[in-house]
C-alpha atoms as a PDB file:
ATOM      1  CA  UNK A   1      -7.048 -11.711   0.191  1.00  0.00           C
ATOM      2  CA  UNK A   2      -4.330 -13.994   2.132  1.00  0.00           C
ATOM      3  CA  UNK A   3      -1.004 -15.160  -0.034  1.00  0.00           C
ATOM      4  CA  UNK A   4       0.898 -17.991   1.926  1.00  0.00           C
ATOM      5  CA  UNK A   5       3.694 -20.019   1.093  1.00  0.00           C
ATOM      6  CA  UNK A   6       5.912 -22.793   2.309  1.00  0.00           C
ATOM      7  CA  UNK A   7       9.634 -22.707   2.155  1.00  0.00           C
ATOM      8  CA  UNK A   8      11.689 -25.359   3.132  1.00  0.00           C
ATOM      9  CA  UNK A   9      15.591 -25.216   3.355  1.00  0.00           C
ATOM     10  CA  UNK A  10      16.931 -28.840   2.281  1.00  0.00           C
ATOM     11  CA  UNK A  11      20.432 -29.828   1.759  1.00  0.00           C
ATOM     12  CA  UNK A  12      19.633 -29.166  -1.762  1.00  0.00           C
ATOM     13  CA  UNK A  13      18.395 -25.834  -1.422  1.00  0.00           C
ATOM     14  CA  UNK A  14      14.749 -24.288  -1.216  1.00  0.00           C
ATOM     15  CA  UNK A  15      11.797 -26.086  -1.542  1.00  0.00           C
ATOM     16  CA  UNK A  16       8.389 -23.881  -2.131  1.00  0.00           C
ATOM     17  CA  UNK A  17       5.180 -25.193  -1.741  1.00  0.00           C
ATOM     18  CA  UNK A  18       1.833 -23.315  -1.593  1.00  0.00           C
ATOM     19  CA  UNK A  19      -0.336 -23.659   1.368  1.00  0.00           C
ATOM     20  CA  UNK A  20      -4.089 -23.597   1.635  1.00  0.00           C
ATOM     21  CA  UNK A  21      -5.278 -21.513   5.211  1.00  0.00           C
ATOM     22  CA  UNK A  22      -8.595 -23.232   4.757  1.00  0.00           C
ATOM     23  CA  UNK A  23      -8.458 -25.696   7.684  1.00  0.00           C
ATOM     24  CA  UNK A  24      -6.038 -22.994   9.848  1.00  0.00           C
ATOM     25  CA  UNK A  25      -7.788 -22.287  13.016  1.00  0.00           C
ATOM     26  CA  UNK A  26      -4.779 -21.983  15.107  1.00  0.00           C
ATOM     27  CA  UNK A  27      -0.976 -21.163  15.541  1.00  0.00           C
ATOM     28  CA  UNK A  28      -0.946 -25.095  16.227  1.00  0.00           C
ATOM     29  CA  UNK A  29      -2.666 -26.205  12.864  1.00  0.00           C
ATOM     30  CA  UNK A  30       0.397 -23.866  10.750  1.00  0.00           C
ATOM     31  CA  UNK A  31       2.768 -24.967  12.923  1.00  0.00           C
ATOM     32  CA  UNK A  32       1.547 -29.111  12.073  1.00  0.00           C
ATOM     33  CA  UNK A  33       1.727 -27.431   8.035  1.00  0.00           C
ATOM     34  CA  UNK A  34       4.609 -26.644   8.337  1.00  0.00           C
ATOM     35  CA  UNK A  35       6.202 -29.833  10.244  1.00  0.00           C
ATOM     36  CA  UNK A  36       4.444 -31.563   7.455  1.00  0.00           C
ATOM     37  CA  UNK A  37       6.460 -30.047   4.974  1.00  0.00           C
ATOM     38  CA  UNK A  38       9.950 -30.968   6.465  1.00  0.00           C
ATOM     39  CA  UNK A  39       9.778 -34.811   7.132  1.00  0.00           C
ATOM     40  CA  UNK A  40      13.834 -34.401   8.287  1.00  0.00           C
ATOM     41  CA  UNK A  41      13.442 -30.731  10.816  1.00  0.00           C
ATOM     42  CA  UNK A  42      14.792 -28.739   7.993  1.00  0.00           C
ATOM     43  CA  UNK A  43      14.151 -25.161   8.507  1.00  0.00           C
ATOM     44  CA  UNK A  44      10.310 -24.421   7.029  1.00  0.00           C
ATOM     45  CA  UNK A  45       9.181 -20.721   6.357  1.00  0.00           C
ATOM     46  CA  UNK A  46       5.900 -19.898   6.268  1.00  0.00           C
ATOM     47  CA  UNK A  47       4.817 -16.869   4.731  1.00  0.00           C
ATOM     48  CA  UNK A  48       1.591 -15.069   5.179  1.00  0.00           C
ATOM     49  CA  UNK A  49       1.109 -11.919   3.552  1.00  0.00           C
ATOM     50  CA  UNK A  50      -2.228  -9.739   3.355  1.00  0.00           C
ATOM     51  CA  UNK A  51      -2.579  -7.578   0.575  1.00  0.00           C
ATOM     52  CA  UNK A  52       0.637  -5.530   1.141  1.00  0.00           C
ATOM     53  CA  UNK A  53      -1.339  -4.577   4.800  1.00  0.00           C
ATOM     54  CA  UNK A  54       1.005  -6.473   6.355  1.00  0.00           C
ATOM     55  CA  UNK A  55       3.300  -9.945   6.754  1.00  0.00           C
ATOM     56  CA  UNK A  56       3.858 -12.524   8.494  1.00  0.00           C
ATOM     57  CA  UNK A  57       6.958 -15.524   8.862  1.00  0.00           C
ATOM     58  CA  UNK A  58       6.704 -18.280  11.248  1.00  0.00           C
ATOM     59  CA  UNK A  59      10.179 -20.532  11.253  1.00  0.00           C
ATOM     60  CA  UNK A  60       9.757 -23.736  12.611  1.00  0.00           C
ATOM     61  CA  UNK A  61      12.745 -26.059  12.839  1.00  0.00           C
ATOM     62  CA  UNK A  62      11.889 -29.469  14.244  1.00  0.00           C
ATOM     63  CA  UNK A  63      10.472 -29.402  17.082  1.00  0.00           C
ATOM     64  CA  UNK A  64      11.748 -26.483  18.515  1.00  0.00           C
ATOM     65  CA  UNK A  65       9.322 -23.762  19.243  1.00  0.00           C
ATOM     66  CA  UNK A  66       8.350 -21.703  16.022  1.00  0.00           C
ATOM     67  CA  UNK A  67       9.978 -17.882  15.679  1.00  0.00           C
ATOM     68  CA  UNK A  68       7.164 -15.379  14.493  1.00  0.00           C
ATOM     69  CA  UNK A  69       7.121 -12.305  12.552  1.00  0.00           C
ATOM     70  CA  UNK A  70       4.459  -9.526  12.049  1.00  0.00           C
ATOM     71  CA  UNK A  71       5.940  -6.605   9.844  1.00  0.00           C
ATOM     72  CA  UNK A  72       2.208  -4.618  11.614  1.00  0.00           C
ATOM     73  CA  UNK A  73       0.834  -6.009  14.292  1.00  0.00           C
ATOM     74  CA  UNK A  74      -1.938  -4.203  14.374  1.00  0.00           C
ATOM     75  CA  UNK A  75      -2.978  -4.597  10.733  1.00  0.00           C
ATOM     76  CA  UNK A  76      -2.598  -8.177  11.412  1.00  0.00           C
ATOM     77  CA  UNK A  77      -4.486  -8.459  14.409  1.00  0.00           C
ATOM     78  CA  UNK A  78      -7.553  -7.069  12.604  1.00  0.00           C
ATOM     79  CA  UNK A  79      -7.625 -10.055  10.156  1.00  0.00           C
ATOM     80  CA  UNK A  80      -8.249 -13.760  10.973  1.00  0.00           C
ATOM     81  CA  UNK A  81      -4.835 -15.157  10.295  1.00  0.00           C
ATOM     82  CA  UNK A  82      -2.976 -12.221  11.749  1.00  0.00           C
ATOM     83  CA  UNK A  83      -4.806 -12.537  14.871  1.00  0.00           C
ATOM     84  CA  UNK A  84      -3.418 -16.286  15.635  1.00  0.00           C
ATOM     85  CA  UNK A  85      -0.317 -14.771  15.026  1.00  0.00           C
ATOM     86  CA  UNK A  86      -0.286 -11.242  17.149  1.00  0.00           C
ATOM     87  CA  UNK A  87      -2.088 -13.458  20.095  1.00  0.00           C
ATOM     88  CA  UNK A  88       0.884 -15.837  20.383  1.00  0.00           C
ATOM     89  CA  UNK A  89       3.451 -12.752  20.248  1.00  0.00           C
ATOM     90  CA  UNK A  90       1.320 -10.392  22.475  1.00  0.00           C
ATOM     91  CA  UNK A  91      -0.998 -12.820  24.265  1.00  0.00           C
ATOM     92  CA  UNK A  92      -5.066 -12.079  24.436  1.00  0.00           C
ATOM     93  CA  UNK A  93      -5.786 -10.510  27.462  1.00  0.00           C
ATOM     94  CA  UNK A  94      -7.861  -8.166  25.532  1.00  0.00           C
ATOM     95  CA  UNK A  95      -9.960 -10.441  24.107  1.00  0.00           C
ATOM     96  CA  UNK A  96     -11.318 -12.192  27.772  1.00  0.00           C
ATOM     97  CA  UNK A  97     -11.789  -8.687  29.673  1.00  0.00           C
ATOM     98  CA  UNK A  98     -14.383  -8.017  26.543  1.00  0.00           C
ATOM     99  CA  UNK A  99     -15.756 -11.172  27.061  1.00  0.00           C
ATOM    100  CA  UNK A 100     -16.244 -10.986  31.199  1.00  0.00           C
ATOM    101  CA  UNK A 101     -18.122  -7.401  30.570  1.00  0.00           C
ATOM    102  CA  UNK A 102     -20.765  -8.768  28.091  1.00  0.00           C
ATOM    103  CA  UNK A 103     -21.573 -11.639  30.512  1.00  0.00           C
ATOM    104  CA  UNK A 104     -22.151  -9.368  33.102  1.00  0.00           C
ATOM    105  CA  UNK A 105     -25.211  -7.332  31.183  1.00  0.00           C
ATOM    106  CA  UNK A 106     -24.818  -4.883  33.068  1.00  0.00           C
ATOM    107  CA  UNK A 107     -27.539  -2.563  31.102  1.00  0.00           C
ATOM    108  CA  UNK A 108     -29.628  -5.381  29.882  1.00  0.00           C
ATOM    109  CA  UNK A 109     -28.493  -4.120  26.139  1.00  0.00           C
ATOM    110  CA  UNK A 110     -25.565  -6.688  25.741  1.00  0.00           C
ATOM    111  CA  UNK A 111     -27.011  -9.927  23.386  1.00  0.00           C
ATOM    112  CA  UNK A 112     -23.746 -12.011  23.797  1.00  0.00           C
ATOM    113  CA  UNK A 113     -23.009 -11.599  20.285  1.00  0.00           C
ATOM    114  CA  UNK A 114     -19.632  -9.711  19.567  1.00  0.00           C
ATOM    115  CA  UNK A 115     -19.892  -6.300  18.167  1.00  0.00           C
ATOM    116  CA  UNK A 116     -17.096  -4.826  16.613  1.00  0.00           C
ATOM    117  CA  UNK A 117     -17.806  -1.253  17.487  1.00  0.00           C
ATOM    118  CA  UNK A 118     -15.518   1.663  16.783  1.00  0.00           C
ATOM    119  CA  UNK A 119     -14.427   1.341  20.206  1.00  0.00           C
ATOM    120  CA  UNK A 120     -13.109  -2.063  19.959  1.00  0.00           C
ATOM    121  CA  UNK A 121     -11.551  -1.194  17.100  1.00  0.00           C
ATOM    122  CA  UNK A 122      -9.585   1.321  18.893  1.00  0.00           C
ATOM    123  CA  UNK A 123      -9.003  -1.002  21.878  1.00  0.00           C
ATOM    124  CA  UNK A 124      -6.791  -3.402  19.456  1.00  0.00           C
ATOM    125  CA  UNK A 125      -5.014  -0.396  18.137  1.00  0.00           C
ATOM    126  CA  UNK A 126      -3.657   0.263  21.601  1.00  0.00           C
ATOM    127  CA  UNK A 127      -3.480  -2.882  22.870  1.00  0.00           C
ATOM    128  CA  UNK A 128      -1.190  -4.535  19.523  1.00  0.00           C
ATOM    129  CA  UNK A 129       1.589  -1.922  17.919  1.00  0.00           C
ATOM    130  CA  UNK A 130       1.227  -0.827  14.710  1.00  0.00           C
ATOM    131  CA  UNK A 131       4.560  -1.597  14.371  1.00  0.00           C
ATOM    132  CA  UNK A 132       6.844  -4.878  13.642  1.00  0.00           C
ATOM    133  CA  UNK A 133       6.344  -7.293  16.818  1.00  0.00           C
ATOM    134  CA  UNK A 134       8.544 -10.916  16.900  1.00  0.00           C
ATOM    135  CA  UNK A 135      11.285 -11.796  16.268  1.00  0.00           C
ATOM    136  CA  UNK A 136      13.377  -9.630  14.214  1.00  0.00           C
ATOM    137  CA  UNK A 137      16.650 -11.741  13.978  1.00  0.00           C
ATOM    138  CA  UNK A 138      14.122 -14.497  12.538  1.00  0.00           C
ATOM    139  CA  UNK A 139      16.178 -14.437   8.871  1.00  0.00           C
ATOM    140  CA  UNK A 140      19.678 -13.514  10.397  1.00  0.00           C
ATOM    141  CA  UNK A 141      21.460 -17.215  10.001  1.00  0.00           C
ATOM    142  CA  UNK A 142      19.640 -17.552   6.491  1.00  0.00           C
ATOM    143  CA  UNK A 143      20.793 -14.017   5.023  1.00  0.00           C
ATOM    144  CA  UNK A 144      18.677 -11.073   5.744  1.00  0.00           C
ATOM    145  CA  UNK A 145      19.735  -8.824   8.710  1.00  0.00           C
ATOM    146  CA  UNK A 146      17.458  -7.060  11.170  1.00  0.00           C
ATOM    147  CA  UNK A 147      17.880  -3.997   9.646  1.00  0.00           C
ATOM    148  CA  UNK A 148      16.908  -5.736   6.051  1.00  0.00           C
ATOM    149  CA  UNK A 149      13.696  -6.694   7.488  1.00  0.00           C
ATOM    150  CA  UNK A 150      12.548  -3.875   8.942  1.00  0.00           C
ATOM    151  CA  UNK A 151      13.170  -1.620   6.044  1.00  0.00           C
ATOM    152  CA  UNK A 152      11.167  -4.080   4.004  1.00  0.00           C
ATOM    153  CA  UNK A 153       8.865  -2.293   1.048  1.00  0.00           C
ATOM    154  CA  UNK A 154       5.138  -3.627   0.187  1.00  0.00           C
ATOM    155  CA  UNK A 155       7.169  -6.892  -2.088  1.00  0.00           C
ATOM    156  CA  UNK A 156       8.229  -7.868   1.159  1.00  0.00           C
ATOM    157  CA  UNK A 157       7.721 -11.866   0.656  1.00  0.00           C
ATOM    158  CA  UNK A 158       9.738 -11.143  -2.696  1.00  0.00           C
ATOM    159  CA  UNK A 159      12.964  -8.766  -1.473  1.00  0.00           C
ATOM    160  CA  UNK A 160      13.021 -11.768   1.208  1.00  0.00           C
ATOM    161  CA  UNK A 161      13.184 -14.768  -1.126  1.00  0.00           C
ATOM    162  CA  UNK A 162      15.924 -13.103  -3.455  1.00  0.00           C
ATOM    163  CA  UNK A 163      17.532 -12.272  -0.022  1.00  0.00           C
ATOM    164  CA  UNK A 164      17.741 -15.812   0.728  1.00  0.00           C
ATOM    165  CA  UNK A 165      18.031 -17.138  -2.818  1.00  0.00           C
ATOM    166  CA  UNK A 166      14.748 -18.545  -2.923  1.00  0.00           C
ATOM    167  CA  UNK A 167      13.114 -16.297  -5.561  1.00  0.00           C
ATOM    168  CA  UNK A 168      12.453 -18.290  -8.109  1.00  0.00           C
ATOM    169  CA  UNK A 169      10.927 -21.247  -5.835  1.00  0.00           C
ATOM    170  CA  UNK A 170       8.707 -18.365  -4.675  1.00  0.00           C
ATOM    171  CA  UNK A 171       7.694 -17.207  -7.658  1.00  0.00           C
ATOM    172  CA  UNK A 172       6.351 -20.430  -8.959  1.00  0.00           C
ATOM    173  CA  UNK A 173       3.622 -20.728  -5.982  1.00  0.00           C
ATOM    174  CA  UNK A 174       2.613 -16.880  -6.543  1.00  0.00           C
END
């Protein structure tokens, strides 16, 4: 189960919205979300958060290119939003070499429909970190340090809210 949020920094202070991920297909579909949210560029945080397995932040300001965080990429990677997020960080070479070697039927056992075998499985573990991958300075300028984020607990979305006075905007879209 997915928890995402919008937060936008206005001249009168945070703005929190909740988000549907319904019609998110792409980086480029949170990215328009999130533009949508800030009419004047104002900084826009979106969270993403899966079931304390891992979370996400993508800061778009304007139309400057977004900043993206992934407290596991890994864990991400094996879900559906996590993945649009881990492929724009770590790119998704993986993903076409799989693709080439089914075409090929080389043993007349490949169908063309993806498996997600044990091996695969493995194959993203080496391929994406189980680790943070971004941007880590993503929160500096708004009040959490690099060293803050990274020793984030499993309330992460909460300990970063408080950290940049946003809490109680947060909490009312939980």
């Amino acid at each position: 189960m997915y928890f995402a949020a919008l937060l936008t920094l206005t001249e009168d202070g945070w703005v929190a919205s909740d988000t549907e991920l319904d019609d998110v297909e792409t980086l480029a579909d949170l990215i328009g979300l999130a533009r949508d949210a800030s009419p004047d560029d104002d900084p826009v945080l979106v969270f993403i958060e899966q079931e304390d397995a891992w979370f996400g932040i993508v800061r778009v300001e304007g139309e400057d290119d977004p900043r993206i965080f992934v407290s596991d990429g890994a864990a991400a990677a094996r879900s559906s939003y996590g993945e649009i997020l881990t492929k724009e960080l770590l790119g998704d070479d993986r993903g076409d070499d799989t693709a080439d070697l089914d075409a090929l039927d080389l043993d007349g056992t490949e169908t063309g429909e993806p498996d997600d075998t044990e091996e695969e499985t493995q194959a993203v573990g080496e391929t994406v970190p189980a680790a943070p991958v971004g941007d880590r300075q993503i929160l500096e300028d708004l009040g959490m340090s690099e060293k803050e984020l990274l020793a984030l607990g499993t309330d992460a979305l909460s300990e970063i809210a408080d950290a940049l006075g946003a809490s109680e905007m947060l909490e009312t879209v939980r």
